[in-house]
C-alpha atoms as a PDB file:
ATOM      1  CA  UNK A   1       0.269 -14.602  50.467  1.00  0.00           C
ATOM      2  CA  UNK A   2      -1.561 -17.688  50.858  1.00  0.00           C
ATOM      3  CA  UNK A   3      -0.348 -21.152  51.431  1.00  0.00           C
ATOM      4  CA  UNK A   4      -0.692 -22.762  48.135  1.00  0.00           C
ATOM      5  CA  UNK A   5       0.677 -19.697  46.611  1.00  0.00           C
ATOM      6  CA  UNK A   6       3.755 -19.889  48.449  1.00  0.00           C
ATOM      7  CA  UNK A   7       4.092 -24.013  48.134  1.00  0.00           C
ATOM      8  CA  UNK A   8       3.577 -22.998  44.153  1.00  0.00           C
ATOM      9  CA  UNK A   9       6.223 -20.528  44.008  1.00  0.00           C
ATOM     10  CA  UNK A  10       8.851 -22.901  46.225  1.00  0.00           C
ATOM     11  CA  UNK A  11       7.925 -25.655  43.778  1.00  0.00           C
ATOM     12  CA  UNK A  12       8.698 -23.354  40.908  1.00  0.00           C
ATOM     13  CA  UNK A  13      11.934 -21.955  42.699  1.00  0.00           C
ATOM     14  CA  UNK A  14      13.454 -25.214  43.378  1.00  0.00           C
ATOM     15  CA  UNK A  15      12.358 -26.828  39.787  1.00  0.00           C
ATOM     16  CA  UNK A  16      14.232 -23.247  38.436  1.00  0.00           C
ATOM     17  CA  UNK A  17      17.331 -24.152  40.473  1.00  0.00           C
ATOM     18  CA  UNK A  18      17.017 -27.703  39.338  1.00  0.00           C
ATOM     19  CA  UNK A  19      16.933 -27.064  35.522  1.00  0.00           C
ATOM     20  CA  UNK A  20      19.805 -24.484  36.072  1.00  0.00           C
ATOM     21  CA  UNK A  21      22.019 -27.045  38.001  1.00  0.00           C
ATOM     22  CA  UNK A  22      21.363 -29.789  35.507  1.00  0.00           C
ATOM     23  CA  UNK A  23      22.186 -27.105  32.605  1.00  0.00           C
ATOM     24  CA  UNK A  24      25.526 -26.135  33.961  1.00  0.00           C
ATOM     25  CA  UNK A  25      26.704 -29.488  34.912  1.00  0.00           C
ATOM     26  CA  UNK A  26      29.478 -30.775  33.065  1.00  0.00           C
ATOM     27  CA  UNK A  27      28.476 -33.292  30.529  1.00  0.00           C
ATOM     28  CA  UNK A  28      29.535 -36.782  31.425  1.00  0.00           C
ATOM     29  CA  UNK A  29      30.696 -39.373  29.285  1.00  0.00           C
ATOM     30  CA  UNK A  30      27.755 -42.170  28.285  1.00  0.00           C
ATOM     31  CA  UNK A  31      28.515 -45.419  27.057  1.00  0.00           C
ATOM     32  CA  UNK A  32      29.034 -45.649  23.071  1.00  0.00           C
ATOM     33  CA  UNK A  33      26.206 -46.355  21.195  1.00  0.00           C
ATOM     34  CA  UNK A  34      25.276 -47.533  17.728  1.00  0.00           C
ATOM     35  CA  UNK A  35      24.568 -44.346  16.011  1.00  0.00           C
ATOM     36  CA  UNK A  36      22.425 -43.308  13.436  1.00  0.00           C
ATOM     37  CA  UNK A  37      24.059 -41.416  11.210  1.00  0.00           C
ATOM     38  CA  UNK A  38      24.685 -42.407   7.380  1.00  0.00           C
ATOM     39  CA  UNK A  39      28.428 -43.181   6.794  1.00  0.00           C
ATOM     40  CA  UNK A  40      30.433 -40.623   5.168  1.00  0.00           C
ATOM     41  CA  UNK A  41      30.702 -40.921   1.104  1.00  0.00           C
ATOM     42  CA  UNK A  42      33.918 -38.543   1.210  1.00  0.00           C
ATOM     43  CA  UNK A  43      36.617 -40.669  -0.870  1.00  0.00           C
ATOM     44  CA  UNK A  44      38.985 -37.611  -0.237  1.00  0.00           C
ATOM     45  CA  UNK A  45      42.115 -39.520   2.245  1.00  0.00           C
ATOM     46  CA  UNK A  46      42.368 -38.199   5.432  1.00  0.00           C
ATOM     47  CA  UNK A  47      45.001 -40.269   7.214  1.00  0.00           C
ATOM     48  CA  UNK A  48      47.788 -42.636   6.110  1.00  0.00           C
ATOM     49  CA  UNK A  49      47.951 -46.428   6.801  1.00  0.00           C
ATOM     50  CA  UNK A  50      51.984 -47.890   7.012  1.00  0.00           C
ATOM     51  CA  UNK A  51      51.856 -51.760   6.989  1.00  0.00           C
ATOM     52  CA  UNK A  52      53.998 -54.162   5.558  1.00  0.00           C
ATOM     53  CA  UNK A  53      56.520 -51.404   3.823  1.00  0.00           C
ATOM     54  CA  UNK A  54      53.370 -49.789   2.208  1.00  0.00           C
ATOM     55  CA  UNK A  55      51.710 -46.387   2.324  1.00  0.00           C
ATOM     56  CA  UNK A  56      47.930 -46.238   1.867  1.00  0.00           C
ATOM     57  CA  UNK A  57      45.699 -43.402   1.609  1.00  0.00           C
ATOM     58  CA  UNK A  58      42.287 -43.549   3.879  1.00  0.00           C
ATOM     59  CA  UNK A  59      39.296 -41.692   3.277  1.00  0.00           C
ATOM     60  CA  UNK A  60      36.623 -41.089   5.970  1.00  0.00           C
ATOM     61  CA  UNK A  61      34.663 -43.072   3.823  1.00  0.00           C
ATOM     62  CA  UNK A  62      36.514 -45.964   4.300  1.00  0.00           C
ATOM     63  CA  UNK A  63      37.095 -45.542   8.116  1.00  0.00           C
ATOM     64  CA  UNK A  64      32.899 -44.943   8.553  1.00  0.00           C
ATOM     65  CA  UNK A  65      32.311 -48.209   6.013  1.00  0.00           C
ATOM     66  CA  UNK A  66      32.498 -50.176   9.966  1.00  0.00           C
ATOM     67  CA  UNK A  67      29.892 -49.287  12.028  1.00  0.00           C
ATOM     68  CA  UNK A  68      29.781 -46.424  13.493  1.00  0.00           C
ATOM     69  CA  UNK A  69      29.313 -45.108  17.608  1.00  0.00           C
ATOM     70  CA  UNK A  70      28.570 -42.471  18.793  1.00  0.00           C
ATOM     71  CA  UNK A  71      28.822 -40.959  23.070  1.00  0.00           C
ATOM     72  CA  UNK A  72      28.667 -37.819  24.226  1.00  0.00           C
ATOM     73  CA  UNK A  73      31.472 -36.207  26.375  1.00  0.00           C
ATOM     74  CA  UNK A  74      33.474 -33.235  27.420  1.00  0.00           C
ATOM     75  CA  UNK A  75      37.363 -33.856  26.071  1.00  0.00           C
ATOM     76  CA  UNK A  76      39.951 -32.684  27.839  1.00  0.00           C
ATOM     77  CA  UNK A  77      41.220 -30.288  25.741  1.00  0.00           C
ATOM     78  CA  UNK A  78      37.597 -28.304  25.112  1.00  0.00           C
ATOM     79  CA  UNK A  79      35.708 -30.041  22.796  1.00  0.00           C
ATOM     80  CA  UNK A  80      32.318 -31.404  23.849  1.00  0.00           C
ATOM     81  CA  UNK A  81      29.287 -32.734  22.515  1.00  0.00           C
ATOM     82  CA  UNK A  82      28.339 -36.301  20.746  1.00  0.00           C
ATOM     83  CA  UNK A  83      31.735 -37.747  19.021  1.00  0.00           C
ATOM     84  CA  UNK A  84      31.150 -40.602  16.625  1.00  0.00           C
ATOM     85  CA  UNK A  85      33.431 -42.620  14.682  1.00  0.00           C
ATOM     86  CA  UNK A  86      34.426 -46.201  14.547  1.00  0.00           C
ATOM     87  CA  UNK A  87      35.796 -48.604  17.312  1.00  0.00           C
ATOM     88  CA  UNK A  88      39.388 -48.787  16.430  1.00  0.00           C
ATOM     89  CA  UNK A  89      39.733 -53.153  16.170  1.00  0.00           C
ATOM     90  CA  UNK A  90      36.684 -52.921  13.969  1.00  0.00           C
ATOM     91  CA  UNK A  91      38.702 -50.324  11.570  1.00  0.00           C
ATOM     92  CA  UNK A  92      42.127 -52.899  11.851  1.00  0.00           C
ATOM     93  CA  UNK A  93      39.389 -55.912  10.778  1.00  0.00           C
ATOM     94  CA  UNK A  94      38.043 -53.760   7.800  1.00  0.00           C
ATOM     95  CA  UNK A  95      41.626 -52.717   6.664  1.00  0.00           C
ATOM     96  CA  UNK A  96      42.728 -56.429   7.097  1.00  0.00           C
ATOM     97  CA  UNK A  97      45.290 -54.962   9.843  1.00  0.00           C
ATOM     98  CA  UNK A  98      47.490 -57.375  11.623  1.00  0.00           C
ATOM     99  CA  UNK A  99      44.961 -56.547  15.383  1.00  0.00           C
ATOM    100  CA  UNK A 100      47.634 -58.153  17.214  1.00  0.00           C
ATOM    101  CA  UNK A 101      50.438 -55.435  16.198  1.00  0.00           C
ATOM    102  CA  UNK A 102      51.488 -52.390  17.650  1.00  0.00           C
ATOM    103  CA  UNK A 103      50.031 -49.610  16.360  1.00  0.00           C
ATOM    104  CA  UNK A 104      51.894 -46.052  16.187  1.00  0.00           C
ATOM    105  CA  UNK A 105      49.180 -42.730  15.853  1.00  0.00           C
ATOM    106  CA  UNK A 106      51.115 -39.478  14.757  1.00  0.00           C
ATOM    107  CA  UNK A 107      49.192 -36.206  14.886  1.00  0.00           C
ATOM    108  CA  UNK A 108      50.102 -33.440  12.132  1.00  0.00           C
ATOM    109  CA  UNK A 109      52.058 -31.930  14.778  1.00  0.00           C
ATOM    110  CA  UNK A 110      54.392 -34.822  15.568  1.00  0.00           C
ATOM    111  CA  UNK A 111      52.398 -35.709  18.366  1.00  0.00           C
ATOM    112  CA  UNK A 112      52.955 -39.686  18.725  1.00  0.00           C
ATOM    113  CA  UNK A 113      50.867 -42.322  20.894  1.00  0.00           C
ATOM    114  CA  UNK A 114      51.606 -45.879  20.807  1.00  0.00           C
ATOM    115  CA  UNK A 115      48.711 -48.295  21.455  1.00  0.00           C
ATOM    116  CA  UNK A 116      49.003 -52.310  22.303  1.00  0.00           C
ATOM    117  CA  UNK A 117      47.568 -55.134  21.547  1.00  0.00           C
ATOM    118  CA  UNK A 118      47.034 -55.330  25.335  1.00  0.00           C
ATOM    119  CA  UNK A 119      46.089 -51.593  25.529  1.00  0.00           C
ATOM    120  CA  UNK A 120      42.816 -52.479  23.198  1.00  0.00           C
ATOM    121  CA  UNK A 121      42.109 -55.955  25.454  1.00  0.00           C
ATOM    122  CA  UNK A 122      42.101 -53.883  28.447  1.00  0.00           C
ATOM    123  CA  UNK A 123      39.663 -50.351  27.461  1.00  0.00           C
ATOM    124  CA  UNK A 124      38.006 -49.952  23.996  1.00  0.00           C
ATOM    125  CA  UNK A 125      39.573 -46.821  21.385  1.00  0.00           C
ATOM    126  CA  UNK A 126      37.243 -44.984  19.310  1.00  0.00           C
ATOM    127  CA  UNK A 127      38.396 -43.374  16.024  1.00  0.00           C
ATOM    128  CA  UNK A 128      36.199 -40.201  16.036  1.00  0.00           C
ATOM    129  CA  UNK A 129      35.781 -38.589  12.845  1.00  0.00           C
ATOM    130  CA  UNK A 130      32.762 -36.249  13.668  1.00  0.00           C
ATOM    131  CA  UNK A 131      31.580 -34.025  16.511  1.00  0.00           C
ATOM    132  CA  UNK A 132      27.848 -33.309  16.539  1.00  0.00           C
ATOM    133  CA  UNK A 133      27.065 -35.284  13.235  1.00  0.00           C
ATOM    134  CA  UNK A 134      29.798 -32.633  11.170  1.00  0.00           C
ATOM    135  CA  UNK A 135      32.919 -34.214  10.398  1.00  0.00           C
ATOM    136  CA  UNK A 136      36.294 -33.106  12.164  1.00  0.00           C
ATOM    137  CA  UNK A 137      38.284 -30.961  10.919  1.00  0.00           C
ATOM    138  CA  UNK A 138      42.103 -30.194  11.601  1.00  0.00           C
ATOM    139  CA  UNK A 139      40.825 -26.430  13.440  1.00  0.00           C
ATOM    140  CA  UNK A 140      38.471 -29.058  15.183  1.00  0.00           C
ATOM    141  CA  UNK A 141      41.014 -31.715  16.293  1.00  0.00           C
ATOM    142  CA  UNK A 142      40.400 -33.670  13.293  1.00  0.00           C
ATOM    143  CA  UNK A 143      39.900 -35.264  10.818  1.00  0.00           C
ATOM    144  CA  UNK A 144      40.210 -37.700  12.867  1.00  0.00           C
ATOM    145  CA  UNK A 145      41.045 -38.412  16.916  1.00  0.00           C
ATOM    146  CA  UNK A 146      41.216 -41.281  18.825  1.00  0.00           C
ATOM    147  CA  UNK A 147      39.152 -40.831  22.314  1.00  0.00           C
ATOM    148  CA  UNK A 148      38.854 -43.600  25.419  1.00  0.00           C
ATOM    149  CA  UNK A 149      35.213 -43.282  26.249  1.00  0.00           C
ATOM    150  CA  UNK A 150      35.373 -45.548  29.470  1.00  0.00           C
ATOM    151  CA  UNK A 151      38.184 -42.533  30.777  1.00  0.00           C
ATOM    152  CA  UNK A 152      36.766 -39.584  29.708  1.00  0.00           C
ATOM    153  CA  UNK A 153      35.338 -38.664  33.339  1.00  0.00           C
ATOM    154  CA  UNK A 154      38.596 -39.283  35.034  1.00  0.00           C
ATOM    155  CA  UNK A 155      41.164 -38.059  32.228  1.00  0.00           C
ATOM    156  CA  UNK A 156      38.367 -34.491  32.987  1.00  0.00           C
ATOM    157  CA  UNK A 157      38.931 -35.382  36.701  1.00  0.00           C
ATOM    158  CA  UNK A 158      43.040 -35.066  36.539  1.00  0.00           C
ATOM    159  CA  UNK A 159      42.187 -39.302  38.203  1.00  0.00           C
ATOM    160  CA  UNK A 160      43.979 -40.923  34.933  1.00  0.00           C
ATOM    161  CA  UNK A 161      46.162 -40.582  32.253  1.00  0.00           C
ATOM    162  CA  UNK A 162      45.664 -38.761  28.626  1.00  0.00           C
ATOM    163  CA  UNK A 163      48.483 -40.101  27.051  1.00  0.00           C
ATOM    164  CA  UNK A 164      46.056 -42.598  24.562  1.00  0.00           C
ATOM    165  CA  UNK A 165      44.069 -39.578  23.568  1.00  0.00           C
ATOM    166  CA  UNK A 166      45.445 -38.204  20.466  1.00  0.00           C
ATOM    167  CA  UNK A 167      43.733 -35.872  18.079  1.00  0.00           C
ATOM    168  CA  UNK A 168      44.938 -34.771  14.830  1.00  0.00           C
ATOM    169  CA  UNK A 169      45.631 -37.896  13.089  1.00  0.00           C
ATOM    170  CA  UNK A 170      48.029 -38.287  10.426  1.00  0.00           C
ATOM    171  CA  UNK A 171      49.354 -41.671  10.515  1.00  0.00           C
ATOM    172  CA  UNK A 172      48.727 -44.638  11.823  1.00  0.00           C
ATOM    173  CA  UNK A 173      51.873 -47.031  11.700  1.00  0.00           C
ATOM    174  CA  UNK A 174      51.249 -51.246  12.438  1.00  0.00           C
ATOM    175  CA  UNK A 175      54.027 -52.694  13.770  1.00  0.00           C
END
């Protein structure tokens, strides 16, 4: 076999090995972006805002009308791909939310994560309510879950906590 030959095939073994790598890697979290997807027109309420002594119905219309993000990770629990949804102060401002409350998230199974003021000054909260462009649904973790982009590679890594991750959204109580 001649020289060039060989240097062609090595060059096409280690590019092989290369794509395969990359391909099986796990996918890391990016930085949230603006996305580009058209906001939902489903008036049909998915969740449940409690504030001042009142119940009010929310549609995933209403929670896309802020803008909406999207980022790409692997969660914890199995989904992966591109979530998008809202940042969760922007969806407090647009339902005229008291941003310096407490908030209480309860899943459909009971599940219940309490979030700070001073949890949402220190890391940002998305309020995904789509994975790859198709909204969530309840068999997918949905409608809607709240994710912590800036932890998703060390929540995967077992390096820091899930406990702010909560999927399944019923509720979401200000107090």
């Amino acid at each position: 076999m001649s020289r060039p030959l060989r240097l062609t095939l090595s060059l096409v073994a280690l590019t092989t090995c290369l794509f395969v790598a990359l391909a099986m890697a796990p996918v890391q979290a990016s930085a949230a972006a603006p996305s580009e997807l058209t906001p939902s027109q489903d008036e049909t309420p998915i969740l449940t805002l409690h504030s001042d002594g009142e119940r009010r119905p929310v549609s995933r219309a209403e929670i896309e009308s802020s803008p909406l993000h999207e980022v790409t990770l692997q969660h914890f629990e199995g989904p992966q791909g591109s979530f998008a949804g809202v940042w969760l102060d922007d969806f407090l401002t647009s339902q005229n939310l008291d941003v310096s409350a407490t908030l209480r998230l309860i899943a459909h199974d009971d599940y219940t994560v309490f979030i700070s003021p001073q949890d949402r000054e220190e890391t940002r909260y998305l309020l995904a309510t789509r994975l790859d462009g198709d909204p969530l649904t309840l068999e997918e973790f949905g409608p809607t879950m709240l994710i912590v982009p800036a932890d998703a590679q060390a929540v995967e890594a077992g390096t820091a906590s899930m406990t702010h991750w909560i999927w399944s959204i019923r509720d979401i109580q200000v107090q």
